[in-house]
Structure formats: C-alpha cells, structure tokens
Protein backbone atom coordinates (compact mmCIF):
# COMPACT_ATOMS: atom_id res chain seq x y z
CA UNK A 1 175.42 115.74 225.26
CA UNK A 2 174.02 112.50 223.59
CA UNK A 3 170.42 111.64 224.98
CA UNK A 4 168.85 108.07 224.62
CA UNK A 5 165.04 108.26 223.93
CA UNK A 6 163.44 104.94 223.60
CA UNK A 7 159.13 104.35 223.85
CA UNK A 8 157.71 101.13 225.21
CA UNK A 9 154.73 99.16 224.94
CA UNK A 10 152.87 96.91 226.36
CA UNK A 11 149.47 95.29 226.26
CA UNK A 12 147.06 94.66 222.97
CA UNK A 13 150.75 96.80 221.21
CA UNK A 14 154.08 95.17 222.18
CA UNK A 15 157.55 96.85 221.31
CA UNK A 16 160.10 99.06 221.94
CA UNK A 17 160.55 101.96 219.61
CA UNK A 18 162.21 105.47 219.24
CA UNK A 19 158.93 107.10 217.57
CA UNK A 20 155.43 106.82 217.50
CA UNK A 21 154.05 108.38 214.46
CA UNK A 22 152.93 105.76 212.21
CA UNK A 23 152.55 103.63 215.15
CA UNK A 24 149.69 100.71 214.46
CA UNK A 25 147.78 100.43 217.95
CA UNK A 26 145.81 97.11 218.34
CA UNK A 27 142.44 96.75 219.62
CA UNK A 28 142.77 96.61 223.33
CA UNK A 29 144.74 98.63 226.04
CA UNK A 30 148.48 99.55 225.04
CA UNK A 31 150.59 101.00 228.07
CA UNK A 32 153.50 103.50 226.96
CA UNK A 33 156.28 104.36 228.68
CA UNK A 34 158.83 106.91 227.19
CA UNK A 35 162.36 106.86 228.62
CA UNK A 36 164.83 109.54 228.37
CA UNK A 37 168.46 108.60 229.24
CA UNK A 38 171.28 111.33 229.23
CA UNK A 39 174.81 110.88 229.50
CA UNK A 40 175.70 110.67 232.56
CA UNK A 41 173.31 107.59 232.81
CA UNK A 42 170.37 109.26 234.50
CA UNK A 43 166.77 108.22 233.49
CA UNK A 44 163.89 109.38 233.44
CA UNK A 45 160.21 108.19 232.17
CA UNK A 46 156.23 109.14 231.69
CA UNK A 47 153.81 106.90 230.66
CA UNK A 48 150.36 106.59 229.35
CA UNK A 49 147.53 104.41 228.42
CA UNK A 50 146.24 104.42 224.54
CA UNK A 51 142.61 102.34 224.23
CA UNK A 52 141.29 101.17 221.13
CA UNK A 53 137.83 100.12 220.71
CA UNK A 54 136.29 98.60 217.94
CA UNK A 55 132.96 101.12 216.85
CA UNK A 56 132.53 99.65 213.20
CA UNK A 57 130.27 96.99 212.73
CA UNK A 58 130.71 94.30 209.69
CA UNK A 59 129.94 95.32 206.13
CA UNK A 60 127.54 92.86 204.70
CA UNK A 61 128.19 92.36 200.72
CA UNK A 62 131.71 94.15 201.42
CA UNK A 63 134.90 92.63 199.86
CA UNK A 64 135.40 88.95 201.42
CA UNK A 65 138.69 88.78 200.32
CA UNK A 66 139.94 91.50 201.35
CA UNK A 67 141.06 92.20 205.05
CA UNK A 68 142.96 95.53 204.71
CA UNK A 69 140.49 97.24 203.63
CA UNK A 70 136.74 95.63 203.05
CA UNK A 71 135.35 98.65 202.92
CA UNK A 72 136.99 100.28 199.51
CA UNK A 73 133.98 101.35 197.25
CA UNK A 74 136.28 99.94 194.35
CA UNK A 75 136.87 96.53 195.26
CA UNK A 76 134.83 94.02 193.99
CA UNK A 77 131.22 93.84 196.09
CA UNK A 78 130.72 90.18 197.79
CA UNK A 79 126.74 89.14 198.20
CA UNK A 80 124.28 91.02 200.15
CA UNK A 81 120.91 90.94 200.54
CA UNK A 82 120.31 93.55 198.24
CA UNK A 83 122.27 92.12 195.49
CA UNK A 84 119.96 88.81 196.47
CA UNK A 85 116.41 90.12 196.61
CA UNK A 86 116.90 94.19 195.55
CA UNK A 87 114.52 96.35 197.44
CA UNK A 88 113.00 97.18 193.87
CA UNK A 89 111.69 93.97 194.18
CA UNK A 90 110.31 94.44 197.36
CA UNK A 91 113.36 92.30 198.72
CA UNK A 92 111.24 89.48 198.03
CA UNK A 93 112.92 85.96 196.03
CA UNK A 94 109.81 84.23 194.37
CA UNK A 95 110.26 80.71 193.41
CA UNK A 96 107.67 77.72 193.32
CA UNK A 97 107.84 74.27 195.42
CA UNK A 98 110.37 71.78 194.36
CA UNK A 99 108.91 68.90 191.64
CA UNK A 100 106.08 66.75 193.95
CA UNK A 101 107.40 68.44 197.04
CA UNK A 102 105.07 70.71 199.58
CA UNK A 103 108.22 72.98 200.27
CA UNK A 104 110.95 74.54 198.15
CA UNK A 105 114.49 73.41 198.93
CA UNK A 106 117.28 75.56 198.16
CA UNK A 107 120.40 74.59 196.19
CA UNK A 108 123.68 75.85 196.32
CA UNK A 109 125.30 78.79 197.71
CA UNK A 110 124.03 81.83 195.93
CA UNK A 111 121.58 83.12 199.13
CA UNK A 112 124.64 83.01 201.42
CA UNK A 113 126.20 86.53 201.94
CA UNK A 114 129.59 87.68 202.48
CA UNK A 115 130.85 89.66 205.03
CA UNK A 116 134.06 91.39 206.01
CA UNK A 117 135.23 93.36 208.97
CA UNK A 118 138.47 95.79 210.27
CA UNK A 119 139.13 92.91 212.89
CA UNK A 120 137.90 89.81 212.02
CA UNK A 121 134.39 87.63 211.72
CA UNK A 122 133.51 85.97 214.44
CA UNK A 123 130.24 84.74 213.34
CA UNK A 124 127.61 84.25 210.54
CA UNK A 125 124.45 82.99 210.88
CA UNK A 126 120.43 83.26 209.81
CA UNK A 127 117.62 83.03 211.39
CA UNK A 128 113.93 82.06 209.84
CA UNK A 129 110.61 83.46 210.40
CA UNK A 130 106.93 83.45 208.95
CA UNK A 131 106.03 80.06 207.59
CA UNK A 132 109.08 78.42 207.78
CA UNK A 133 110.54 78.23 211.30
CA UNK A 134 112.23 75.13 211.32
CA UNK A 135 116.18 75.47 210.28
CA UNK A 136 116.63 72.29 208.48
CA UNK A 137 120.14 72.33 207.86
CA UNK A 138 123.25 74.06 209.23
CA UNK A 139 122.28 77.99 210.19
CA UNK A 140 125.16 78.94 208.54
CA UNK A 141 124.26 78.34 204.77
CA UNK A 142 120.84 78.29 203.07
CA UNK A 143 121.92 75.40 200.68
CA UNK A 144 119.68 72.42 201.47
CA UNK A 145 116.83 74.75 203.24
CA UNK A 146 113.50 74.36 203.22
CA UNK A 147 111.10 76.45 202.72
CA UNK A 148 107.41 76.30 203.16
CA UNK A 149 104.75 77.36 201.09
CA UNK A 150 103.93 80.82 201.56
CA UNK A 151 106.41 84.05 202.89
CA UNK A 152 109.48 83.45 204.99
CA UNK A 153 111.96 86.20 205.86
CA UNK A 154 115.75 85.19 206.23
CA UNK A 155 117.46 87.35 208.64
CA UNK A 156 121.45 87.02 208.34
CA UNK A 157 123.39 88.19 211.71
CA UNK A 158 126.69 89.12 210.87
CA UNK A 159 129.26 88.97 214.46
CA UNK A 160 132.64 90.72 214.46
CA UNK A 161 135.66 89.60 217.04
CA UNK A 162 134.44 92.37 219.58
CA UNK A 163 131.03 91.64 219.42
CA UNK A 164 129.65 93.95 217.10
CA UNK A 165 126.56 93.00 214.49
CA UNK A 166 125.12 94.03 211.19
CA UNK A 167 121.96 92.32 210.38
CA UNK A 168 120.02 92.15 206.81
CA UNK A 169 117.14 90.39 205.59
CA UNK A 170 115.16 89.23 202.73
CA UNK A 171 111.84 87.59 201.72
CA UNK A 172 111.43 83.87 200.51
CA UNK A 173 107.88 83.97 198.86
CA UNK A 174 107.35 80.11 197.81
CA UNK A 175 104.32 79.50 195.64
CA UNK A 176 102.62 75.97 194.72
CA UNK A 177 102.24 75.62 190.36
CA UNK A 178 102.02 72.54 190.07
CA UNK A 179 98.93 71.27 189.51
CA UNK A 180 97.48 68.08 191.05
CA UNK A 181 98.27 64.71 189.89
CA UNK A 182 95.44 62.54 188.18
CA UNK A 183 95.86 58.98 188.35
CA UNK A 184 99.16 58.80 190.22
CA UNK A 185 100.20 56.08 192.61
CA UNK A 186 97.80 55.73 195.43
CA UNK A 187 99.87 52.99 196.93
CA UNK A 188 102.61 54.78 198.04
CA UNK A 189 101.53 58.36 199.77
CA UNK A 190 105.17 59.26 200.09
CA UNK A 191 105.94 59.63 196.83
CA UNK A 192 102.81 59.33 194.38
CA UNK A 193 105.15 59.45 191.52
C-alpha cells in the first residue's frame, strides 16, 4: 500500500516538503500541516504552529561582513568601543582642541563601530552627553563631530530588525594645549590667525 506524506507551510516559512529535519524556520509564525494520503485516495491531516522569536541582541565589534554567522570568535573582530577607548584606559579617548578652535572636531571614521546581527540591523546611532550635547552632524557617524572642551561620553545604540538593542559607550576627554596667542589679529575675532 503506497502512502503519500507531504508537510506544508505557511506564514514567516513557505513550502511544501516531505520532511522537516533540517528545516530553516524564519522569524515569525509558520503554520504546518502534515497530510497523509493512502491509496485509495483518502486523506488525512494535523497541523501545528512553530514561533520563532528573535532573543539575541546585536554584537557590537562582531564581524560586519559576515551575516551567517557574526558571532564566530574566529572571524575577524569589526570596531567596538573597547577596541576604541579599552577599559584599561578607563574607556576614555584623550585628544586636545583642534588648531585655534575651542572644540575638537573629529575626522574620519575610526570612532564609528560595527555591528552585526542573526537577522539584520535596523539601526545605528549615538547619542552625546556631558559637555557636548549638541550632535553637530549626522547621529550616525562621529566624523565631523564636535566636541567641547572637557568630558563627553558617546553612547552607540545598536537596533536589530525585531527591535532588540545593544548599547556601548566611551569617553571623549578634550583638553585645551595651546597656549594663547600674543599679538594676533585683533581685527577679526573669528579667526585671530
């Protein structure tokens, strides 16, 4: 007596199949009906519901380039705030005001992390606090920022597709060296030099 079992499903996993072990369930409600036809062309069927929820937030300074798996201890690390300002430092980055400036503004790209997550980034963006308040350019890179004189703490929010967020943070401790200017342009009080 030949019998006819076929599985099918519907919702966040589409698809008909004979077997579900190995099956890849996406995030999301999946409805699965097994049929069983015999011979004589009588059917039969159960069904359930399999839910997948998303529990693991993104990993901050994990793989960006990798999307199967971001989390492998052996792929190369992307930028955290650790590997910015380590924690031996006190997670502090100390750098002085820019030449005849009252703040420090950042170049280029090497205080923006990278993040990576099972299903996707949604989101990533800082946040400012302490002296400097004020985001002065896009909150989604700290090239062009400006920083105060004094201690700032950069707070990077990391969102996944479901909602899900990592945070991390780190210190901006701008000092003023540079001493006062004798005998500079008293004309213009915009720029003296």
């Amino acid at each position: 007596a030949q019998i006819i079992v076929t599985c099918v499903l519907s919702g966040a996993t589409t698809g008909t199949v004979t077997d579900l072990d190995g099956q890849i369930f996406e995030i999301g409600t999946t409805h699965v009906v097994w049929y069983v036809e015999d011979q004589f062309g009588n059917v039969d069927s159960c069904d359930f519901y399999v839910e997948v929820s998303d529990t693991t937030p993104p990993c901050i300074g994990c793989d960006p380039l990798d999307p199967i798996n971001p989390f492998n201890p052996n792929d190369p690390q992307g930028v955290s705030c650790e590997t910015i300002a380590p924690s031996v430092n006190n997670s502090t980055v100390q750098v002085a005001t820019t030449e005849h400036q009252n703040y420090y503004e950042h170049v280029g790209r090497s205080w923006n992390i990278t993040a990576n997550d099972n299903v996707g980034i949604a989101s990533i963006v800082y946040t400012l606090s302490g002296v400097t308040q004020d985001i002065t350019i896009s909150d989604t890179t700290l090239n062009g920022q400006r920083f105060n004189i004094g201690t700032t703490t950069v707070t990077w929010i990391v969102t996944d597709d479901t909602g899900l967020t990592s945070e991390c943070s780190f210190n901006v401790l701008v000092t003023d060296d540079e001493p006062p200017c004798i005998g500079c342009d008293s004309i213009d009080p915009v720029d003296p030099f």
